[in-house]
Every structure is written in C-alpha cells, then in structure tokens.
C-alpha atoms as a PDB file:
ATOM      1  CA  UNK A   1      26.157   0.772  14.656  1.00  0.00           C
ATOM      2  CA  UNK A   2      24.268   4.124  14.260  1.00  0.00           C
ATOM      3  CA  UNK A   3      20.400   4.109  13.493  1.00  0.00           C
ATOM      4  CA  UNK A   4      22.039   5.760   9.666  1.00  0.00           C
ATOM      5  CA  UNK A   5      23.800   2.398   8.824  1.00  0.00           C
ATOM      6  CA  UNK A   6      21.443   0.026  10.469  1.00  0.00           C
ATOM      7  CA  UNK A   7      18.866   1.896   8.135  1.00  0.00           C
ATOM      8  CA  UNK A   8      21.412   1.227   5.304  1.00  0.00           C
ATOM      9  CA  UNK A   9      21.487  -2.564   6.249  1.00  0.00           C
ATOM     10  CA  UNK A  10      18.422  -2.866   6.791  1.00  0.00           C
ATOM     11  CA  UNK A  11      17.496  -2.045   3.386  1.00  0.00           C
ATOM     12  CA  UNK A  12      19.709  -3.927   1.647  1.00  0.00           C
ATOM     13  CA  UNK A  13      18.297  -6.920   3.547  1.00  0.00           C
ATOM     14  CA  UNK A  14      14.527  -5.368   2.232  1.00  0.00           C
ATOM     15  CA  UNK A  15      15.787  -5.508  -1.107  1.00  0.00           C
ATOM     16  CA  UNK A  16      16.934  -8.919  -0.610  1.00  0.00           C
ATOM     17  CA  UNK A  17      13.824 -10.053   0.574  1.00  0.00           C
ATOM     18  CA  UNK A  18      11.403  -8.453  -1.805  1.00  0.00           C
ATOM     19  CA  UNK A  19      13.390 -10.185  -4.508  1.00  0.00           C
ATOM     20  CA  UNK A  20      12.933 -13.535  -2.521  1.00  0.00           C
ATOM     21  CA  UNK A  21       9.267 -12.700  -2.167  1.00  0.00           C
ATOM     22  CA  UNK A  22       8.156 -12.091  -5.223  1.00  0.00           C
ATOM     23  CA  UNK A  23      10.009 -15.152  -7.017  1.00  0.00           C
ATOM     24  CA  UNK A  24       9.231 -17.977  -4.499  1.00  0.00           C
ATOM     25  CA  UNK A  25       7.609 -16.253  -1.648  1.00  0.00           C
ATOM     26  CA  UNK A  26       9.548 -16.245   2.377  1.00  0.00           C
ATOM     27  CA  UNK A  27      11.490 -12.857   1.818  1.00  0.00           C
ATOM     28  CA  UNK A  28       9.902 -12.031   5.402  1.00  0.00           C
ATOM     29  CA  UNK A  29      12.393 -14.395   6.598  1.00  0.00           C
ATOM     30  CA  UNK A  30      15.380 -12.309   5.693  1.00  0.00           C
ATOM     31  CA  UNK A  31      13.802  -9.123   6.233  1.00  0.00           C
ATOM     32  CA  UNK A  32      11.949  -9.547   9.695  1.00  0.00           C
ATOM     33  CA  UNK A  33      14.969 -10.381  11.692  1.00  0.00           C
ATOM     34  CA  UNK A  34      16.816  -7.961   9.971  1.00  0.00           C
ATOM     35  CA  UNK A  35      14.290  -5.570  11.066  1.00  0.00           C
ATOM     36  CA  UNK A  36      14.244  -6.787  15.107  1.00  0.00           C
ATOM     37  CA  UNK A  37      18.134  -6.516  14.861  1.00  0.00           C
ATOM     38  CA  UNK A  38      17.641  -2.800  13.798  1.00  0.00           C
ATOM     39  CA  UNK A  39      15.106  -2.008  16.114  1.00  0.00           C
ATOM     40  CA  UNK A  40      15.970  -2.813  19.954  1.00  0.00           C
ATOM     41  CA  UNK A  41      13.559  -2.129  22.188  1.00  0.00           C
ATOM     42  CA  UNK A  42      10.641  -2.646  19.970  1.00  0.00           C
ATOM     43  CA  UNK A  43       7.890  -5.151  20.516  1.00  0.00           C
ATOM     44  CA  UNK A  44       7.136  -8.157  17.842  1.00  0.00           C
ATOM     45  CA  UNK A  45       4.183  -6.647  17.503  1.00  0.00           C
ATOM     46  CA  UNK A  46       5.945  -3.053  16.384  1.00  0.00           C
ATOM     47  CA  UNK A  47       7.970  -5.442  14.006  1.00  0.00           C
ATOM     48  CA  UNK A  48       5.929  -7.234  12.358  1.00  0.00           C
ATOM     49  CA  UNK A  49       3.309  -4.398  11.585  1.00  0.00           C
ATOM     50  CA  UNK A  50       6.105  -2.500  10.490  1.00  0.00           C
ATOM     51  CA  UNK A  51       7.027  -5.123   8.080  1.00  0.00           C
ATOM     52  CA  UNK A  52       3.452  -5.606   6.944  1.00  0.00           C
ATOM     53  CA  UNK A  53       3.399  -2.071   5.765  1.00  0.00           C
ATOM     54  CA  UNK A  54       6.938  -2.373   4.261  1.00  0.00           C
ATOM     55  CA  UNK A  55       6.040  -5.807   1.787  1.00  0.00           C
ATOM     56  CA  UNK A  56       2.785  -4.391   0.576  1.00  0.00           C
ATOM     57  CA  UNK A  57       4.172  -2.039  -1.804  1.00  0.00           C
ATOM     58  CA  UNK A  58       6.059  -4.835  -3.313  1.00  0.00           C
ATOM     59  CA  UNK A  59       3.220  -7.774  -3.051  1.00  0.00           C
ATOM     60  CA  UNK A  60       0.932  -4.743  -5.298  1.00  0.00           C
ATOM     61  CA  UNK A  61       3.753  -4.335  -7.668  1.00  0.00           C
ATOM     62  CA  UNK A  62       3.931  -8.094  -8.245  1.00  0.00           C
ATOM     63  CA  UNK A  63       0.573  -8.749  -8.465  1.00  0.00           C
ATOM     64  CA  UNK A  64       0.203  -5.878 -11.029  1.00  0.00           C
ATOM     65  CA  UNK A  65       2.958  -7.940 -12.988  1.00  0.00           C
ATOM     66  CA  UNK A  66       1.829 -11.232 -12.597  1.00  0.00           C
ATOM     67  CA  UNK A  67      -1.415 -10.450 -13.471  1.00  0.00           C
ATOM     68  CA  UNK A  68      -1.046  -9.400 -16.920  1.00  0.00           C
ATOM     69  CA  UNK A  69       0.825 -12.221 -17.867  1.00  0.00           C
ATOM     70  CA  UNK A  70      -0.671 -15.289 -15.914  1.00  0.00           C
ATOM     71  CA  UNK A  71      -3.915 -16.504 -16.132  1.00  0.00           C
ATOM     72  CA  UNK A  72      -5.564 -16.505 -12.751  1.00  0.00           C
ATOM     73  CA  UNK A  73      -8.034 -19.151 -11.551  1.00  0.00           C
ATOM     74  CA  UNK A  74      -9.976 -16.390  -9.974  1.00  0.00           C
ATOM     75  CA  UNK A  75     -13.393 -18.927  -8.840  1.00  0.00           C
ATOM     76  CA  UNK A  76     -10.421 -20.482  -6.683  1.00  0.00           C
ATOM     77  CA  UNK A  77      -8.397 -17.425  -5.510  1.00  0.00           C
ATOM     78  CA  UNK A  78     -11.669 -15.455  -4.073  1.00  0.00           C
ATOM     79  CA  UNK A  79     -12.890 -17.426  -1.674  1.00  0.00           C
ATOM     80  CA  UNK A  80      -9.008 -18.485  -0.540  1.00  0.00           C
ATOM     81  CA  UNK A  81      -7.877 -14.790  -0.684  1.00  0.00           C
ATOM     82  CA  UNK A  82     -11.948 -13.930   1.951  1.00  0.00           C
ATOM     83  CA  UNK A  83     -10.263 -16.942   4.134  1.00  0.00           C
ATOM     84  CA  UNK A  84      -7.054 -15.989   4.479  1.00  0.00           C
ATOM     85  CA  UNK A  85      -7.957 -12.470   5.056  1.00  0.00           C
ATOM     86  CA  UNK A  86     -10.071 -13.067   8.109  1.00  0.00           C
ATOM     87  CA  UNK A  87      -8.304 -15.397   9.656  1.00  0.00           C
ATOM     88  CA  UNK A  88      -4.887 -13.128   9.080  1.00  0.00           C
ATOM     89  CA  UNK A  89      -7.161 -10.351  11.143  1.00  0.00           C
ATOM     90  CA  UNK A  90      -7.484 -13.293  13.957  1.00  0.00           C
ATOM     91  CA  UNK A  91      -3.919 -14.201  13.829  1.00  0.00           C
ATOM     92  CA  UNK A  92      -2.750 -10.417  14.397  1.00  0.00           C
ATOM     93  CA  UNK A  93      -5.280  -9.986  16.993  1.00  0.00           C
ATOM     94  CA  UNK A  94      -3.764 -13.557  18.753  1.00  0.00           C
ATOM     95  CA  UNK A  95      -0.269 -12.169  18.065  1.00  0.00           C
ATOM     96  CA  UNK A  96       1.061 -11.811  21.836  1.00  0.00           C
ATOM     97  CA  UNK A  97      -0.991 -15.201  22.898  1.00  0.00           C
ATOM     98  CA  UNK A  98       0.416 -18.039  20.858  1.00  0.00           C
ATOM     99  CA  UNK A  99       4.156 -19.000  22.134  1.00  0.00           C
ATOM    100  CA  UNK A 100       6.507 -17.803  18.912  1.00  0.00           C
ATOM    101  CA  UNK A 101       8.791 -20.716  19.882  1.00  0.00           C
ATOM    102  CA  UNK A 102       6.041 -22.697  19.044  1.00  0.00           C
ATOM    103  CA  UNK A 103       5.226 -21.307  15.802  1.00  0.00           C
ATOM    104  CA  UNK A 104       9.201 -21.437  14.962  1.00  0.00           C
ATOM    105  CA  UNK A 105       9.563 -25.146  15.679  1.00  0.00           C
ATOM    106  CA  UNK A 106       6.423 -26.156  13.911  1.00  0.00           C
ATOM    107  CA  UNK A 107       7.322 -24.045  10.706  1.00  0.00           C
ATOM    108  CA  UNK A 108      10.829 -25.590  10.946  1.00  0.00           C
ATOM    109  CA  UNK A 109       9.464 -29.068  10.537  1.00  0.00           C
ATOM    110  CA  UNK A 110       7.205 -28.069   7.902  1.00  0.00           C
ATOM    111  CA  UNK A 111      10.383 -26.489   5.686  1.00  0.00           C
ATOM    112  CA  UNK A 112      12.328 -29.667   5.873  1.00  0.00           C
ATOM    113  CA  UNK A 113       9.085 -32.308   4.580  1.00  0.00           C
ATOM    114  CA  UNK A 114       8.523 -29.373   1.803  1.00  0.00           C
ATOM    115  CA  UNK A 115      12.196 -29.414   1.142  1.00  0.00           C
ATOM    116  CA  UNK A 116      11.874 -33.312   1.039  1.00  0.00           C
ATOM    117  CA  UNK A 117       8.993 -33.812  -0.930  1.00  0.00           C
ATOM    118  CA  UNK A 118      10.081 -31.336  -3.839  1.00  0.00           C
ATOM    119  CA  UNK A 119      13.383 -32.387  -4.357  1.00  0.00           C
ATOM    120  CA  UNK A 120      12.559 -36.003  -4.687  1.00  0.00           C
ATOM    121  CA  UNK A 121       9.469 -35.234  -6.931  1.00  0.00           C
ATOM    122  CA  UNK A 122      11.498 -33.818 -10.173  1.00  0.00           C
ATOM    123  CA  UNK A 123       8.475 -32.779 -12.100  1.00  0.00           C
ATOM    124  CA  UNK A 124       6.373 -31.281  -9.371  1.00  0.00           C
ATOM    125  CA  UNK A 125       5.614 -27.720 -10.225  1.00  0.00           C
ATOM    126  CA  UNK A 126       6.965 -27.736 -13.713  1.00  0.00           C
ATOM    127  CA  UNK A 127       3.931 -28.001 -15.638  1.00  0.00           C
ATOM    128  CA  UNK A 128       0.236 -26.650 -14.633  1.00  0.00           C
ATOM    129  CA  UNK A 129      -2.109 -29.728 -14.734  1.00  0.00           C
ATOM    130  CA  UNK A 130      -5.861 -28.796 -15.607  1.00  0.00           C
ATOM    131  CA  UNK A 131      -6.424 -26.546 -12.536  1.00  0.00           C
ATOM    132  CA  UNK A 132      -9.933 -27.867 -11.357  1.00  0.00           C
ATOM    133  CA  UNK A 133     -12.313 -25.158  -9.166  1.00  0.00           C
ATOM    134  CA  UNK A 134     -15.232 -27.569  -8.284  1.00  0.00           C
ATOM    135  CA  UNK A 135     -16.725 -27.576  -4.802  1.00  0.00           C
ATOM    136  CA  UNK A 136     -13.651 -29.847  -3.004  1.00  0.00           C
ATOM    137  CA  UNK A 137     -11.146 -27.665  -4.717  1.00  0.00           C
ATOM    138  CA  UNK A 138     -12.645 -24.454  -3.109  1.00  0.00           C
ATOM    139  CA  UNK A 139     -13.335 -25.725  -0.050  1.00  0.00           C
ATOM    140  CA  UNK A 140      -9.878 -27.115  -0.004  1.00  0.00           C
ATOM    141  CA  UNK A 141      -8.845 -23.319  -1.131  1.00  0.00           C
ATOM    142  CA  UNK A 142     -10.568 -22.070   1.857  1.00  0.00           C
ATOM    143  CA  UNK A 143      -8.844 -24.354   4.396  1.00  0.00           C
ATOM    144  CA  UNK A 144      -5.550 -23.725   3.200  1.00  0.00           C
ATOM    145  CA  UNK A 145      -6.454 -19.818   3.116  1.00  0.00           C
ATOM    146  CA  UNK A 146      -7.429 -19.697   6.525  1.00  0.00           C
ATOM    147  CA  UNK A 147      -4.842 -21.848   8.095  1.00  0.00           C
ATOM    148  CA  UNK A 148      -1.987 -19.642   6.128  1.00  0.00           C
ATOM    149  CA  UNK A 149      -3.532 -16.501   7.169  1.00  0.00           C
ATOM    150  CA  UNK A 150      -4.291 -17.032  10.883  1.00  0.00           C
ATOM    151  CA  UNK A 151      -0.311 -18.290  11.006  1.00  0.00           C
ATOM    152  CA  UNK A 152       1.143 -15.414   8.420  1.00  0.00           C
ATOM    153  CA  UNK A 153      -1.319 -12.844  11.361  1.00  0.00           C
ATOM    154  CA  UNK A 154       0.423 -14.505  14.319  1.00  0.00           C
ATOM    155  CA  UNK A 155       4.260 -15.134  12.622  1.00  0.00           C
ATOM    156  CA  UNK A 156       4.252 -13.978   8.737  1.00  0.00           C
ATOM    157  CA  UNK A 157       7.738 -15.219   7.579  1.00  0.00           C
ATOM    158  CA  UNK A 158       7.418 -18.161   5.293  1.00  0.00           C
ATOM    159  CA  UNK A 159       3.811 -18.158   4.297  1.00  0.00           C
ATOM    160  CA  UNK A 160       4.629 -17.538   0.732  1.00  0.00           C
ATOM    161  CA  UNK A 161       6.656 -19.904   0.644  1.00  0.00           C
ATOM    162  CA  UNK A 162       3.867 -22.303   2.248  1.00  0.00           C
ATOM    163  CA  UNK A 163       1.293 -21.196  -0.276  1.00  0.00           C
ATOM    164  CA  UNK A 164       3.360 -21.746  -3.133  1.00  0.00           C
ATOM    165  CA  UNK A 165       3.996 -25.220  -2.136  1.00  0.00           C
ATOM    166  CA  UNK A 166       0.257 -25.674  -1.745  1.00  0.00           C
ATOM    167  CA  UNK A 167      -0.750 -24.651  -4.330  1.00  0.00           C
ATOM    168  CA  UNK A 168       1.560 -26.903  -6.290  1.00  0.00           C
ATOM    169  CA  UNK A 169       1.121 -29.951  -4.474  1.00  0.00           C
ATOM    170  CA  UNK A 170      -2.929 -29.908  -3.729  1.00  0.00           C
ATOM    171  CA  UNK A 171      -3.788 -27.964  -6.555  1.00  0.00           C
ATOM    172  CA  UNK A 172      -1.847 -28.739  -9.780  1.00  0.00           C
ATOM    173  CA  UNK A 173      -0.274 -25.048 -10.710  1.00  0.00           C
ATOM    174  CA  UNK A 174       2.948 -24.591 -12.418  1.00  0.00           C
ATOM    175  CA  UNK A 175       5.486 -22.822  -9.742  1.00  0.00           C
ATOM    176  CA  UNK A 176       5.149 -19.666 -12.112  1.00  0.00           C
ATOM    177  CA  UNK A 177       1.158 -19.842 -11.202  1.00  0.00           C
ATOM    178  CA  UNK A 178       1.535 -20.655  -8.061  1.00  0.00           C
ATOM    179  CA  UNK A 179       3.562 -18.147  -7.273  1.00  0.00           C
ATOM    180  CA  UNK A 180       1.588 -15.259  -8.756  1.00  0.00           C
ATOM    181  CA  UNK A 181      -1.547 -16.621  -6.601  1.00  0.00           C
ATOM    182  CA  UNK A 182       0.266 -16.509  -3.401  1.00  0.00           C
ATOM    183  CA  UNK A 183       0.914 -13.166  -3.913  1.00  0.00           C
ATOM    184  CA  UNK A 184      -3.055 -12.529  -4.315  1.00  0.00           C
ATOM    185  CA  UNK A 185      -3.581 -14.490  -1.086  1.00  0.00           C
ATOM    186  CA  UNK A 186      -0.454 -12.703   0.817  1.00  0.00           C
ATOM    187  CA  UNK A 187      -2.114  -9.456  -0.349  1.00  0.00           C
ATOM    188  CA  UNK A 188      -4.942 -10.474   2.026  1.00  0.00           C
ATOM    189  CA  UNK A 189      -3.318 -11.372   4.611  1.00  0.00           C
ATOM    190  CA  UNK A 190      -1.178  -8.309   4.513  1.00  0.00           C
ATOM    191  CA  UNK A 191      -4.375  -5.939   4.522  1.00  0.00           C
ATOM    192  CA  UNK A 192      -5.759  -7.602   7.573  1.00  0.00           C
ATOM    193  CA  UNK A 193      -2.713  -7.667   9.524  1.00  0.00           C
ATOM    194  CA  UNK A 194      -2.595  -3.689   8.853  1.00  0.00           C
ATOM    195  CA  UNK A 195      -6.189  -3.285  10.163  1.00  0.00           C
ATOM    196  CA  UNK A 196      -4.759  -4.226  13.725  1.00  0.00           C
ATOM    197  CA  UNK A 197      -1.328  -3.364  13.279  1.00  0.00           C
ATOM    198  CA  UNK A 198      -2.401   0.491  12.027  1.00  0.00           C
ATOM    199  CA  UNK A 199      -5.249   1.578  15.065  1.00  0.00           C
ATOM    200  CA  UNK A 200      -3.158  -0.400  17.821  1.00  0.00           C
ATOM    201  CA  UNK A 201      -0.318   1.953  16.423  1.00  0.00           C
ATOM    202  CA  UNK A 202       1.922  -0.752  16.164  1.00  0.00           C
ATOM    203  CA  UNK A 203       3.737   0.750  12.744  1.00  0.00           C
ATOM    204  CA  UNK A 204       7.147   2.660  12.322  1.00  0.00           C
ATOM    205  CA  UNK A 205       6.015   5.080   9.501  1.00  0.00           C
ATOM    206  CA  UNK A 206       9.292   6.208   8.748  1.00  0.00           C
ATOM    207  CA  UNK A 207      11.208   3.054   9.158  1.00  0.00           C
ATOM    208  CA  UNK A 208       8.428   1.403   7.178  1.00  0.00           C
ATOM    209  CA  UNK A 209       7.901   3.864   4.066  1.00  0.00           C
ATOM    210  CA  UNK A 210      12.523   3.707   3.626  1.00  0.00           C
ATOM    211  CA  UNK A 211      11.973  -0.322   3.948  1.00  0.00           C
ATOM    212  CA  UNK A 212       9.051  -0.305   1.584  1.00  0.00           C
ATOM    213  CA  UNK A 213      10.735   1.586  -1.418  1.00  0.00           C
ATOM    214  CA  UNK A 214      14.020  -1.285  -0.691  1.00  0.00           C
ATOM    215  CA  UNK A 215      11.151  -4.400  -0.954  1.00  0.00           C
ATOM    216  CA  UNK A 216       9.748  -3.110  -3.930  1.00  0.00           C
ATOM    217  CA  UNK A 217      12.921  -2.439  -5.606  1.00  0.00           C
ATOM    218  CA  UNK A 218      13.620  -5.881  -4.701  1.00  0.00           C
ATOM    219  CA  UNK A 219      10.257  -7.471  -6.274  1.00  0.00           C
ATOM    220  CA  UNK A 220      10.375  -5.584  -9.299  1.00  0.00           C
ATOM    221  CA  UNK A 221      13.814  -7.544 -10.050  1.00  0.00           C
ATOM    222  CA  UNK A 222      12.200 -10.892  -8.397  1.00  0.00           C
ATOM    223  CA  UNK A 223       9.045 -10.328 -10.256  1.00  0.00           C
ATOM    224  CA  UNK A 224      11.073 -10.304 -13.517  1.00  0.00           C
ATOM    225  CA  UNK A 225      13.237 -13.020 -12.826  1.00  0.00           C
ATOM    226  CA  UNK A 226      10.750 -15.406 -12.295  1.00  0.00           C
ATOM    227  CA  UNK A 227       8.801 -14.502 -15.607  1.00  0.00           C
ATOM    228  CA  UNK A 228      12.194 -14.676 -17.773  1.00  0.00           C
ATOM    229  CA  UNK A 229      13.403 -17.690 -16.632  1.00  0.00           C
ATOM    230  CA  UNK A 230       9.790 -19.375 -15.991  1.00  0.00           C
ATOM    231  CA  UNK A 231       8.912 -22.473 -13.382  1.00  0.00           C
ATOM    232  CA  UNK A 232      12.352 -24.275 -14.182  1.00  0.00           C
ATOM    233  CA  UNK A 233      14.142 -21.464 -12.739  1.00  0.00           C
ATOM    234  CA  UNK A 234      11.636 -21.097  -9.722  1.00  0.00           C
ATOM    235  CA  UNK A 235      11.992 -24.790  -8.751  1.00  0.00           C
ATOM    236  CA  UNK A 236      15.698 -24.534  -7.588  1.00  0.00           C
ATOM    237  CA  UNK A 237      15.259 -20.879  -6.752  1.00  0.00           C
ATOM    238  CA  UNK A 238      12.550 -22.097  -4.362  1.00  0.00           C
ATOM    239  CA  UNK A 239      14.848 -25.450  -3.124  1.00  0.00           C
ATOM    240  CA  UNK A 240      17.799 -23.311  -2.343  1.00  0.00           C
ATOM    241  CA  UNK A 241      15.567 -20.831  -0.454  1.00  0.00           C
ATOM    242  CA  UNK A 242      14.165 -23.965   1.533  1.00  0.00           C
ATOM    243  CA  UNK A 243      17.848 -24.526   2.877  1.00  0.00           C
ATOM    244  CA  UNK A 244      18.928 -21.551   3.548  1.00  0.00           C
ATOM    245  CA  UNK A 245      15.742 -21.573   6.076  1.00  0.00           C
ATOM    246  CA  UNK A 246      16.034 -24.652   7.336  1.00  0.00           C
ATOM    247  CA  UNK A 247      19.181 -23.570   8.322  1.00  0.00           C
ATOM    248  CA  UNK A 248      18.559 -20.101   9.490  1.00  0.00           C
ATOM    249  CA  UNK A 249      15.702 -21.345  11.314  1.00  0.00           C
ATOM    250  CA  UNK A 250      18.229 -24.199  13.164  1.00  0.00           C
ATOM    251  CA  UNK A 251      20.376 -21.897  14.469  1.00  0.00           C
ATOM    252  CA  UNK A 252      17.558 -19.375  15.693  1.00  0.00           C
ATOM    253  CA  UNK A 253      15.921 -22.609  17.546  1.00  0.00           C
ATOM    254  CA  UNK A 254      18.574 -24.893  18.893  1.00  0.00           C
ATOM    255  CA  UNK A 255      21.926 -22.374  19.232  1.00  0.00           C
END
C-alpha cells in the first residue's frame, strides 16, 4: 500500500475515532494502531505524539459543544483537569520506561470489570444524581485525574473511556455529563503530552494536521450524536465500544 492510500485509511480510521471519542471517549483505540500500521519505522513515541496533536482539534471542538449545553461542575473539574495535566507531563516523560505489555494487560482487565459492572447496573449513568464537590469529592477528583493522566502520558488509548466510567460510578454524572467532563480532563492531558512530544520532536506535522481535520470531522458528528440522542443512547454506545475493545485488545495480547 502506497503512503497516498495508507493516508486515505488512515483517515477514515481518524474519523472513526473522533466520532468514538467525542460520544463515549477510547477513539485512540481505533486510531493509534491505525496510525503505527501506517507508519513503519516510527517509534511509539513518534506515534503517540503524533496522535496527541491529531485528537486535540477534535477534544476543543467538543468541549466548545458540550459546554454550551451542559452544566459543568467546574469546583470539581479544576483541580482534576491541574492533576491530570501534570501527571500526563510525567507519563510522556516515562513513555519508553514502563513495559507497554504491561500497560495493555492491565487496561484489558480493567475494560472487562467496566464492561461487567455497567451492563449489570441498568440505571447507572442514566440520570445525574446531586453531583457533590466537597473536600472527599475533590480529592477523589484529583486521584482519579492523576492516575488517568500519568497512564493516558505513558499509553493514551482508552482513558476517555476510563474517565467516563469514573465519573459515573464515583461521582454520580449522567453519561451525557460525564462525557463532556472527560473531554475537559483529556484536554489536559493532551496539552501536557504535547509539551514533551513537541521539543523532543516526536510529531509528524503533516501526517498529524491531514489526521486532525479526519478526528474533528469525526467529533463534530460524535459530539452531536450524543446530545440528540442523550445518556440512553450513550449507555449502549459506550457497552458496545467496551466489546469491541475487549476484543481488539485480546487479539493484540494473546494472538
């Protein structure tokens, strides 16, 4: 295949994922080994900065979105959004010295006790309880931020997907909310990243900017989507993108 219709691919597959991303967050998993397929020769490192650059456009345009039409619990999203944002910067900077088959097997389990726990627990995520930003909340905001960041830094694909869940489970949102805040955490995690990625010259400008336009294409139409059809609609959306991981991520570990 010539570098024209791996290009072509490859942006179909950024489309894809930028759709994925902004409704229930883990596009990167479609996209990022799309993008080491079209890339031989590359480093992870080259990769994943490259994708960084390419799913920012899109995380902005959702955010932009989101923002005017959810209401934001902003005394809880600041101090997760500071965590996740320095720890994302540690993560990127630890990016050749954790084991990725490490990351990949413990993300795997992770998937299938999400997968698990939300299809057993029918209501979860349908309605937004009264979303609580006392001291334990924020504290619990900042764990959460920090641990998603240092792992989206070091691996990226799936931490929307992780943050959603979070913030459904431990802190009472909708899947509508919860999905418009992990795009306000992602965004910081996707700025740090960039901070190494960009000086250590670890970005494909051109590959990037032609994937970028793709992923934001993509998250316009997820962004939509998920505000037409509402939390309802995100819950299965979300469940059938928990398979199809689970199952991408099988055959990437144990074939």
């Amino acid at each position: 295949m010539d570098f024209e219709h791996a290009l072509i691919t490859l942006g179909f597959f950024a489309f894809c994922g930028g759709l994925i991303d902004a409704a229930v967050g883990g596009g990167g998993l479609v996209q990022v080994p799309a993008l080491i397929h079209a890339l031989p020769g590359h480093s992870l490192a080259t990769v994943f900065g490259t994708n960084k650059l390419a799913v920012l456009a899109g995380n902005l345009s959702s955010i932009f979105t989101y923002v005017k039409r959810i209401r934001i619990a902003w005394k809880l999203m600041l101090p997760t959004m500071t965590s996740a944002f320095i720890f994302a910067f540690l993560g990127a900077f630890s990016v050749s010295l954790i084991p990725r088959r490490l990351m990949e097997y413990v993300v795997f389990i992770v998937l299938i006790a999400m997968a698990i726990y939300t299809f057993f627990k029918k209501d979860l995520g349908r309605f937004s309880s009264d979303i609580r930003c006392g001291r334990k909340e924020i504290l619990l905001g900042v764990f959460f931020g920090g641990l998603i960041g240092f792992y989206d830094g070091v691996f990226g694909p799936g931490s929307g997907s992780l943050l959603l869940f979070i913030f459904v489970k431990y802190f009472g949102f909708d899947f509508l909310n919860a999905s418009a805040s992990a795009k306000l955490v992602n965004l910081g995690t996707f700025s740090a990243a960039l901070m190494f990625f960009i000086p250590s010259g670890n970005i494909l400008w051109a590959v990037g900017g032609v994937v970028g336009l793709c992923n934001l294409a993509g998250s316009l139409t997820g962004t939509f989507l998920a505000l037409r059809y509402g939390s309802s609609f995100i819950r299965i959306f979300f469940l059938i993108l928990l398979l199809f991981l689970i199952a991408r991520m099988a055959v990437s570990i144990f074939f």
